[in-house]
C-alpha atoms as a PDB file:
ATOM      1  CA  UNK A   1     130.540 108.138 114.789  1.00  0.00           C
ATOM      2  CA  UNK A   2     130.476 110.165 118.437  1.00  0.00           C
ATOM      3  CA  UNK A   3     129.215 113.371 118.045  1.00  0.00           C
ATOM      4  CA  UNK A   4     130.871 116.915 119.035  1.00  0.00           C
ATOM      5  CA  UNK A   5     129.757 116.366 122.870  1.00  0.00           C
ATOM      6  CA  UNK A   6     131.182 112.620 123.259  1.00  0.00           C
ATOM      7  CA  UNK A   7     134.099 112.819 126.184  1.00  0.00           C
ATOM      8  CA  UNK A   8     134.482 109.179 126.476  1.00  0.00           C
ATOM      9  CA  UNK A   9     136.677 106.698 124.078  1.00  0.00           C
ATOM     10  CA  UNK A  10     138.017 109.837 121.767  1.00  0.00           C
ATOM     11  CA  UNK A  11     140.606 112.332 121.464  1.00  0.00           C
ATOM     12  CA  UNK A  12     139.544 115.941 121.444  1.00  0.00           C
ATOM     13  CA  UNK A  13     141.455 118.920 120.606  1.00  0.00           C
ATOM     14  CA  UNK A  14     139.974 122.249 120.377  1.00  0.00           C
ATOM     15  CA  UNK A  15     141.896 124.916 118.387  1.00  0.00           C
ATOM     16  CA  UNK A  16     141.536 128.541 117.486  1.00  0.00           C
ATOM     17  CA  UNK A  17     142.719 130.194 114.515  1.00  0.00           C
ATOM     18  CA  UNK A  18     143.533 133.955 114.554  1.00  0.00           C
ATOM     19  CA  UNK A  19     144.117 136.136 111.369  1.00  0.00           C
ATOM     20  CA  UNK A  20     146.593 138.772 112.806  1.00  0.00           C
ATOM     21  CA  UNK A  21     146.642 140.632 109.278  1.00  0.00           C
ATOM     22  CA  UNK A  22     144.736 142.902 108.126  1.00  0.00           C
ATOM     23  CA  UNK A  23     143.913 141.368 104.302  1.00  0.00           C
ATOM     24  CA  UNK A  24     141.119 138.789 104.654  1.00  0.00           C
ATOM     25  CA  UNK A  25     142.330 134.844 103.721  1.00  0.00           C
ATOM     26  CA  UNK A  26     141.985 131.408 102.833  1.00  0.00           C
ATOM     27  CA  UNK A  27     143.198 129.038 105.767  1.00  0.00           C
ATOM     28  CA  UNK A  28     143.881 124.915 105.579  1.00  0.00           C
ATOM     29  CA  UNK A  29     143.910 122.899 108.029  1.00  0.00           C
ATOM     30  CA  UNK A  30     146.156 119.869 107.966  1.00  0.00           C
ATOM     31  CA  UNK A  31     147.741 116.959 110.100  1.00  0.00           C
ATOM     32  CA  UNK A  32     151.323 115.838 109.846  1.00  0.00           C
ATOM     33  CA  UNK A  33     151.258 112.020 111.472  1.00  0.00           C
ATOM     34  CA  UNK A  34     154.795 111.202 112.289  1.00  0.00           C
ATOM     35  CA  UNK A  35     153.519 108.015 114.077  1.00  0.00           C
ATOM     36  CA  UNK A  36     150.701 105.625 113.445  1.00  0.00           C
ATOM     37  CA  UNK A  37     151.077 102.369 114.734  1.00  0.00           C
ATOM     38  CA  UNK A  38     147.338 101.761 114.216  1.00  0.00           C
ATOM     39  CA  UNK A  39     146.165  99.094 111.577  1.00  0.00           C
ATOM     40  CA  UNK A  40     145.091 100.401 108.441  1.00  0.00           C
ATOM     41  CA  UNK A  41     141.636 102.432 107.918  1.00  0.00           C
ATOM     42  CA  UNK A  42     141.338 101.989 112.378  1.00  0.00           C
ATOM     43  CA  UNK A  43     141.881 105.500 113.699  1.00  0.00           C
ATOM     44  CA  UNK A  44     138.346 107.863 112.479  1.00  0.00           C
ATOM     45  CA  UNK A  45     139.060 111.418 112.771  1.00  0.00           C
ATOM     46  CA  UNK A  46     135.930 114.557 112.268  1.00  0.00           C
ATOM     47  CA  UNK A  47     136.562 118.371 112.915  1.00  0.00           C
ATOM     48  CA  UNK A  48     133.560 120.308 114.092  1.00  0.00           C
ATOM     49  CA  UNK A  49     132.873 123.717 113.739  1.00  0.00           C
ATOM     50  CA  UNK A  50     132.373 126.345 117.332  1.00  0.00           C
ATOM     51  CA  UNK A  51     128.770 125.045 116.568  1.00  0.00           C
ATOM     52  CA  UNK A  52     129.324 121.492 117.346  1.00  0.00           C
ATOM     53  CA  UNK A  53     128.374 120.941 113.384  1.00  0.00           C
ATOM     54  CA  UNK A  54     130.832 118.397 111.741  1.00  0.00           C
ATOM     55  CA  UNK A  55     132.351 120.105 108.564  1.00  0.00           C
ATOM     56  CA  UNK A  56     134.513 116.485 107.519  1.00  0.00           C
ATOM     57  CA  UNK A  57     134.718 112.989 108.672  1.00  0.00           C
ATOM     58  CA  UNK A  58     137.205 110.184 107.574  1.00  0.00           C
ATOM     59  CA  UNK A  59     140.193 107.652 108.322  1.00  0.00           C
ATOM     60  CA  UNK A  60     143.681 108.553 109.318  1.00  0.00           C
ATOM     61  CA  UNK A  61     146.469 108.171 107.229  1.00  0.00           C
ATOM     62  CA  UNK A  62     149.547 105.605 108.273  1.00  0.00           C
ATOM     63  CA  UNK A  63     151.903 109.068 108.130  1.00  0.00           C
ATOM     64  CA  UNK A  64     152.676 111.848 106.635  1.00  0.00           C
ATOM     65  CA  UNK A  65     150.393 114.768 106.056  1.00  0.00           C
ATOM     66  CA  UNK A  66     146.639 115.175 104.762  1.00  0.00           C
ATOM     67  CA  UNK A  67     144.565 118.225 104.612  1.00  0.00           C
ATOM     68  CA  UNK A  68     141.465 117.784 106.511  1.00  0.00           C
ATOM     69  CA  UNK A  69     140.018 121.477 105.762  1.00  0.00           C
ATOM     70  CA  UNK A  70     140.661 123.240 102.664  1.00  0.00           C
ATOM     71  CA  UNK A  71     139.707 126.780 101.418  1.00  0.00           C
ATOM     72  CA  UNK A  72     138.117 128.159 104.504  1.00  0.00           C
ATOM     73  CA  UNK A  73     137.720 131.810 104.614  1.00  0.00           C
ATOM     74  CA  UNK A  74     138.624 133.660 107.540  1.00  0.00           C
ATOM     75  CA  UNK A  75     137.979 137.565 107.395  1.00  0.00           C
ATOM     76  CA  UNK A  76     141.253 140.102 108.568  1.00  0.00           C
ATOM     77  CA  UNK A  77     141.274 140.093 112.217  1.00  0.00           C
ATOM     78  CA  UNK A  78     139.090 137.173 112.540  1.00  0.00           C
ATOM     79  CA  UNK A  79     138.999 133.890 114.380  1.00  0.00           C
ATOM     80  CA  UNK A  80     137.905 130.781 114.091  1.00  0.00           C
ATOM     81  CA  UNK A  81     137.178 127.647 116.336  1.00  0.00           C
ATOM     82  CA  UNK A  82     137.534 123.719 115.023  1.00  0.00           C
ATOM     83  CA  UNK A  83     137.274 120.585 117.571  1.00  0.00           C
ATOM     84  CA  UNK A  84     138.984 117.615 116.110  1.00  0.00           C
ATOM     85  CA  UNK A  85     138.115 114.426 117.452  1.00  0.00           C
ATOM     86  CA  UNK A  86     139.881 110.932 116.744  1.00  0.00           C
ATOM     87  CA  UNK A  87     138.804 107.539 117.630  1.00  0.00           C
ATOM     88  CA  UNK A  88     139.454 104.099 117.101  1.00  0.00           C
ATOM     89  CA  UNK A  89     136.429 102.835 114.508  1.00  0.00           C
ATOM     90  CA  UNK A  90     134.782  99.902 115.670  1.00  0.00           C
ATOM     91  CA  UNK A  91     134.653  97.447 113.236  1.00  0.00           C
ATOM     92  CA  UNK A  92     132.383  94.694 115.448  1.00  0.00           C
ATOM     93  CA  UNK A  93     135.479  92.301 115.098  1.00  0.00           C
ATOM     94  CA  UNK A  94     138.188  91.724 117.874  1.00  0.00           C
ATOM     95  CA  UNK A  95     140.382  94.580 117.797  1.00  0.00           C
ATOM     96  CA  UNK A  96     142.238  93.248 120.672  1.00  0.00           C
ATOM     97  CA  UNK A  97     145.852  93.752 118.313  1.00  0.00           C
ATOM     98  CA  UNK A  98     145.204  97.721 118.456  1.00  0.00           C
ATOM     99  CA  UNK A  99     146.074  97.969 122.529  1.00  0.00           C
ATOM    100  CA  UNK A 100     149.188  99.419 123.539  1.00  0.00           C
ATOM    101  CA  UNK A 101     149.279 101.055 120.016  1.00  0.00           C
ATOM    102  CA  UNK A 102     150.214 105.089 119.673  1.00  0.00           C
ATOM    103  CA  UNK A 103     149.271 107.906 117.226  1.00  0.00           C
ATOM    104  CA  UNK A 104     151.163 111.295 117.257  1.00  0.00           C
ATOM    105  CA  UNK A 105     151.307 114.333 115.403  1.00  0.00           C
ATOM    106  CA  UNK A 106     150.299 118.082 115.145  1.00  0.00           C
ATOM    107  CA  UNK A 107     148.119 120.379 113.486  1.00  0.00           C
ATOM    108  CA  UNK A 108     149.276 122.736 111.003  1.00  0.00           C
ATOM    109  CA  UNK A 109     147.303 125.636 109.714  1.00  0.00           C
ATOM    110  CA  UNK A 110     148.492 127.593 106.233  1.00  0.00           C
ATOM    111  CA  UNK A 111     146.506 130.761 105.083  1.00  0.00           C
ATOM    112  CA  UNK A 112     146.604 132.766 101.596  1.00  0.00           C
ATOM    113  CA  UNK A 113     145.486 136.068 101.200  1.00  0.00           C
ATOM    114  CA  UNK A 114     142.173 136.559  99.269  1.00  0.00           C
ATOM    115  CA  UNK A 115     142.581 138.509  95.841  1.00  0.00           C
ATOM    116  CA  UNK A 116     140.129 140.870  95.343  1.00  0.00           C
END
């Protein structure tokens, strides 16, 4: 797997999360693939933390949506920094039949308050 400073042969998006309330919360992080024309268990995804510290690692879904972080406190005005990084996994076998291919989506982020 690259790690949080690999540039070359990924797909990095950095993303902050701002709590604009003033109750502290829960947030999730999730992606909603509306294309994936990748073979099965091919495209690797990890978030990392502002640290460069990888908090999850795993395979892409074909579509639809997936959590990738779940439960992840964020204090009342506070804000919070993830990298996600995809990649095609390299299996050691031809992948030749994965060029041209495309992957799109978006991030969606959904907080709850925290009862006290």
């Amino acid at each position: 797997n690259p790690s949080f400073y690999t540039t070359e042969g990924v797909y990095k998006n950095t993303f902050t999360v701002t709590s604009s309330g003033t109750l502290d919360q829960t947030i999730d992080v999730e992606i909603e693939l509306s294309k994936n024309e990748f073979s099965p268990n091919v495209m690797k995804y990890a978030i990392f933390n502002n640290k460069g510290q990888t908090l999850t690692t795993g395979y892409l879904p074909k579509e639809g949506k997936m959590t990738l972080l779940s439960n992840i406190f964020l204090e009342s005005t506070g804000t919070a920094k993830y990298t996600l990084m995809i990649w095609i996994n390299s299996t050691g076998e031809n992948q030749n039949k994965e060029l041209g291919k495309t992957i799109s989506g978006k991030i969606n982020i959904h907080s709850k308050q925290v009862r006290y």
